[in-house]
C-alpha atoms as a PDB file:
ATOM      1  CA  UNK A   1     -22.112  58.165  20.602  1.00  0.00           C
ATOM      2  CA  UNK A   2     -24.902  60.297  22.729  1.00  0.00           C
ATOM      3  CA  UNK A   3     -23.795  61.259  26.139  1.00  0.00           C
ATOM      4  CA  UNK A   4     -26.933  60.703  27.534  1.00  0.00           C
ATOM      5  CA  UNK A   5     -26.703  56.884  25.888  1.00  0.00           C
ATOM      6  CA  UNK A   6     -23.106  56.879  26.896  1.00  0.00           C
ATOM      7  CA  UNK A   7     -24.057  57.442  30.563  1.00  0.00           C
ATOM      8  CA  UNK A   8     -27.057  55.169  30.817  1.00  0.00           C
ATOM      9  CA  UNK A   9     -24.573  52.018  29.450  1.00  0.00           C
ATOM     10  CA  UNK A  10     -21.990  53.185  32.370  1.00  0.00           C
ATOM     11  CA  UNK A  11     -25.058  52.967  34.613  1.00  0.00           C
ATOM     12  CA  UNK A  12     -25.930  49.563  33.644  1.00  0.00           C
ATOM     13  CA  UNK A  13     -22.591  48.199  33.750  1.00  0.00           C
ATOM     14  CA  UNK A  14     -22.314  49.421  37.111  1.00  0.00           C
ATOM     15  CA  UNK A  15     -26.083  47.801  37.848  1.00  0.00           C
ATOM     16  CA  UNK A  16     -24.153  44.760  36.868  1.00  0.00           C
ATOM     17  CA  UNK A  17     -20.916  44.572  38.675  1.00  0.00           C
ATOM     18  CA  UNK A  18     -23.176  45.874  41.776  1.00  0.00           C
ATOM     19  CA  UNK A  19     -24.798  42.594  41.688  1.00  0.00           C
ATOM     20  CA  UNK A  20     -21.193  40.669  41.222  1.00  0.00           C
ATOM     21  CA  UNK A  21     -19.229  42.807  43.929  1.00  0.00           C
ATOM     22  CA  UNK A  22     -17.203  43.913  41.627  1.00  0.00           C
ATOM     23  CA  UNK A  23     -17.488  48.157  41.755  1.00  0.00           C
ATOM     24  CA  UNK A  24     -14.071  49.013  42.125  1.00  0.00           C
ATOM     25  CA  UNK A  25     -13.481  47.495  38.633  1.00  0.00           C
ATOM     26  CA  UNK A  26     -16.065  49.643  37.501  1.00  0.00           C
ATOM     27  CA  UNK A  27     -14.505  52.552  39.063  1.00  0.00           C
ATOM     28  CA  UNK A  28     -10.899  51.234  37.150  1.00  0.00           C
ATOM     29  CA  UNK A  29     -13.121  51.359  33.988  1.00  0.00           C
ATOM     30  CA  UNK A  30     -14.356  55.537  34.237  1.00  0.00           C
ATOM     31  CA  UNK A  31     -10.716  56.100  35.185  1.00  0.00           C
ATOM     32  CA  UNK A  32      -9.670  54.585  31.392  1.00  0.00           C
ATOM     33  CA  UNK A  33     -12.427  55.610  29.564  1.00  0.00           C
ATOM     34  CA  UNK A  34     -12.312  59.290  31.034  1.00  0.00           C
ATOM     35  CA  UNK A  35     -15.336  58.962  32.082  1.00  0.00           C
ATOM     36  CA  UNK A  36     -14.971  59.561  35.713  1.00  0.00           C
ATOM     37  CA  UNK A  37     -16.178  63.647  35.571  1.00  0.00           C
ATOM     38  CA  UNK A  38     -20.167  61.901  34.473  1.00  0.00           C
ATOM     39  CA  UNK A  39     -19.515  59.684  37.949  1.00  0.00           C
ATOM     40  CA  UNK A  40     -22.871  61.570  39.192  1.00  0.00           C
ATOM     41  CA  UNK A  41     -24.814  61.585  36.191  1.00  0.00           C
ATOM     42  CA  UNK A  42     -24.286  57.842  35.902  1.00  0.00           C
ATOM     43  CA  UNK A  43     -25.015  57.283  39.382  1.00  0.00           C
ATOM     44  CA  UNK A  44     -28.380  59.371  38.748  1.00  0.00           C
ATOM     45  CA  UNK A  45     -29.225  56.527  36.095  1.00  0.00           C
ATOM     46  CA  UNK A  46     -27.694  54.061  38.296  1.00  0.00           C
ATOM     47  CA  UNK A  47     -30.052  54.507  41.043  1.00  0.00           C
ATOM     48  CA  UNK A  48     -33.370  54.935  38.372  1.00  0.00           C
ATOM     49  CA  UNK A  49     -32.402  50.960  36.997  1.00  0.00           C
ATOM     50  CA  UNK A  50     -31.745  49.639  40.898  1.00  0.00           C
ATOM     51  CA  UNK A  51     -35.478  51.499  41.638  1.00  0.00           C
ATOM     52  CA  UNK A  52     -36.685  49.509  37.853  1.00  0.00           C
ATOM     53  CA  UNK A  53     -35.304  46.025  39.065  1.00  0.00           C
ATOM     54  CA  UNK A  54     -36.642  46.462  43.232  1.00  0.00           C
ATOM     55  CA  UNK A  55     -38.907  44.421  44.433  1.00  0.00           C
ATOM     56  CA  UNK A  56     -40.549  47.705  45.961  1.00  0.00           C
ATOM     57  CA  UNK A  57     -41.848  50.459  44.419  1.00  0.00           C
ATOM     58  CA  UNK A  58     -40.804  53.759  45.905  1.00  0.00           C
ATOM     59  CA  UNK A  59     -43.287  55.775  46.660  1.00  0.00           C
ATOM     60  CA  UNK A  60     -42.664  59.452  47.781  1.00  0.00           C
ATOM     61  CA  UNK A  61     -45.767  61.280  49.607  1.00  0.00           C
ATOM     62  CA  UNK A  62     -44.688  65.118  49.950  1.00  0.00           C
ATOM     63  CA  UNK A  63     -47.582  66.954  52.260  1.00  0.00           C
ATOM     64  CA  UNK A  64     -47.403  70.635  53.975  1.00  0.00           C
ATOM     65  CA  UNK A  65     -47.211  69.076  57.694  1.00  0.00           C
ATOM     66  CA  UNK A  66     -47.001  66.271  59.672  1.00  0.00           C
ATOM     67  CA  UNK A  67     -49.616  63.504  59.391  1.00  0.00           C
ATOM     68  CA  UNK A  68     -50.818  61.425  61.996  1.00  0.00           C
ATOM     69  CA  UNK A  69     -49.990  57.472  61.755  1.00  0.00           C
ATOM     70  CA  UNK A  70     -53.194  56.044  61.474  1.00  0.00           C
ATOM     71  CA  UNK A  71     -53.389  58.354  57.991  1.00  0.00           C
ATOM     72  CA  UNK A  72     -50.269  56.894  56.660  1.00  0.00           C
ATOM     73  CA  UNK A  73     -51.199  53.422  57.782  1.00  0.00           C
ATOM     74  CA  UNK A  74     -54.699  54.435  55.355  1.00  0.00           C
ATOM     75  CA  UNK A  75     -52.728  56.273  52.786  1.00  0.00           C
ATOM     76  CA  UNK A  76     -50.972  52.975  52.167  1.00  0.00           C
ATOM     77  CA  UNK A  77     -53.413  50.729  52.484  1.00  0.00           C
ATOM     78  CA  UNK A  78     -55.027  52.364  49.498  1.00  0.00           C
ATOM     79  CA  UNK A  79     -51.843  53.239  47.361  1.00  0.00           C
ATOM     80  CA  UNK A  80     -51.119  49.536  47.633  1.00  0.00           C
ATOM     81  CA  UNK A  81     -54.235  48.466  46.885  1.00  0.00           C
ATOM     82  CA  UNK A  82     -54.125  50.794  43.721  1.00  0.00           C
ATOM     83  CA  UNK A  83     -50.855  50.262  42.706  1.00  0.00           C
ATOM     84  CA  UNK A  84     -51.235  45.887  42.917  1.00  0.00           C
ATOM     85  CA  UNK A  85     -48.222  45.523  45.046  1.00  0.00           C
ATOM     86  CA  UNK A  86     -46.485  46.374  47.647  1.00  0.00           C
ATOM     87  CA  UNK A  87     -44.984  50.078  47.988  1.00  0.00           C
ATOM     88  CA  UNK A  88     -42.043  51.255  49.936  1.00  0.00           C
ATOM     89  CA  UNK A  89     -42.906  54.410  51.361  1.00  0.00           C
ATOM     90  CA  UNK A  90     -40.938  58.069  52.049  1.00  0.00           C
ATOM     91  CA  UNK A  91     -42.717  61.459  53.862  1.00  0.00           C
ATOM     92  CA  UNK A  92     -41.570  64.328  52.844  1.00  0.00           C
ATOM     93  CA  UNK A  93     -42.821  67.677  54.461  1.00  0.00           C
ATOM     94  CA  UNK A  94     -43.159  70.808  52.543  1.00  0.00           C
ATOM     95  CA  UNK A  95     -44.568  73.971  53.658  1.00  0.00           C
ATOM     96  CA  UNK A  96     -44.705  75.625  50.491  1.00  0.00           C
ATOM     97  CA  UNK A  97     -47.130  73.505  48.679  1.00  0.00           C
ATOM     98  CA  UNK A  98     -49.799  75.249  51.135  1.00  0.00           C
ATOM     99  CA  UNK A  99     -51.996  71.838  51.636  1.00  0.00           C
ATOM    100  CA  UNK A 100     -52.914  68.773  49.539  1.00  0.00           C
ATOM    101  CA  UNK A 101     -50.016  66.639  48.442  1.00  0.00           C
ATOM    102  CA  UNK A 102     -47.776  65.372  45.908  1.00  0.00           C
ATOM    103  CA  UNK A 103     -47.294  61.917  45.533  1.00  0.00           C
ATOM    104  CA  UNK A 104     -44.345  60.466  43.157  1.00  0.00           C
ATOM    105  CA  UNK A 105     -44.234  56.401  42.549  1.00  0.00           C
ATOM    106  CA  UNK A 106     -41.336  55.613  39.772  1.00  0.00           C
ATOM    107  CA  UNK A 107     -41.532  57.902  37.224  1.00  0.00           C
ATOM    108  CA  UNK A 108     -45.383  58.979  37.694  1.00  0.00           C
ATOM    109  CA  UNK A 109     -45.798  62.226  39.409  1.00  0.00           C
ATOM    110  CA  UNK A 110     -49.528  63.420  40.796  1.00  0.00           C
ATOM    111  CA  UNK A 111     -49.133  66.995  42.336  1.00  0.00           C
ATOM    112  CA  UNK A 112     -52.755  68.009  44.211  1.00  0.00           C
ATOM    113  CA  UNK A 113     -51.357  70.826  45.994  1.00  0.00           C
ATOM    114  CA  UNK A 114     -53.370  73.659  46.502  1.00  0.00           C
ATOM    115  CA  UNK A 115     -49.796  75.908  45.318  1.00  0.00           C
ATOM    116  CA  UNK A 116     -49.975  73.883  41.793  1.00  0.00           C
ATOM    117  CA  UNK A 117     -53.914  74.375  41.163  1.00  0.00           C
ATOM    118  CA  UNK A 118     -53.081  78.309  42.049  1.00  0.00           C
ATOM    119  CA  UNK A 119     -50.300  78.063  39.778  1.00  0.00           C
ATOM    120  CA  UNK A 120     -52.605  76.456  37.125  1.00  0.00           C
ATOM    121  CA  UNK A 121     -55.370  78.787  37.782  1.00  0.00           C
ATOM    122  CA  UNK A 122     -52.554  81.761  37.243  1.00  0.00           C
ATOM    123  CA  UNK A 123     -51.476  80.324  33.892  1.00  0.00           C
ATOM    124  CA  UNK A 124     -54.809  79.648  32.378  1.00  0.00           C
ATOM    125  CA  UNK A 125     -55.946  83.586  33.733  1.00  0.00           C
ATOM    126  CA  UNK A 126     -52.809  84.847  31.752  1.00  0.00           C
ATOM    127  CA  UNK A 127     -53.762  82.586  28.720  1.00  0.00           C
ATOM    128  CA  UNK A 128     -56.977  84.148  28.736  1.00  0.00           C
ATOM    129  CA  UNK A 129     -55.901  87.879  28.595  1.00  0.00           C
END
């Protein structure tokens, strides 16, 4: 069988017993099925299925600096509004991504930083030579 499908049945097995209480028989179960050195990349999988089945969306905002309250209070207002429902939301700060921001809800990604459009522009200049 796959790995990759291997890991993501581990991952939903341990979604399950999560939900019973039970995780130290899923712990018993890596242990026999030698399975125990893929702990992390199950757990990777494990936490994308918790995020699927949440009542929340997760959304991660990623800007250069601080922003003031009454922004994120906006920011969210409108990124709910978009999104239908209600968001739970995590700042990030990031220097390097020079100003704009990058915004990540489940497994949608929108980067507006002004260090992606420069990287862009860069790409598309050495496309063109």
């Amino acid at each position: 069988m796959d790995k990759r499908k291997l890991i993501k049945i581990y991952a939903q097995l341990l979604f399950e017993l999560t939900n019973e209480g039970k995780t130290s028989s899923f712990c018993d179960i890596l242990v026999k099925n030698h399975m125990l050195s893929k702990f992390n990349e199950i757990a990777e999988k494990y936490l994308e299925i918790v995020e699927l089945n949440a009542k929340e969306k997760k959304a991660i905002l990623t800007f250069r600096g601080e922003i003031k309250n009454t922004e994120k209070e906006k920011i969210e207002k409108e990124l709910e509004k978009s999104y239908g429902e209600k968001l739970n939301f995590e700042y990030k700060i990031d220097e390097n991504i020079l100003g704009g921001f990058i915004l990540k809800v489940g497994d949608r990604l929108y980067n507006t930083s002004l260090k992606n459009k420069l990287e862009n522009l860069k790409n598309y200049l050495w496309m063109q030579t």
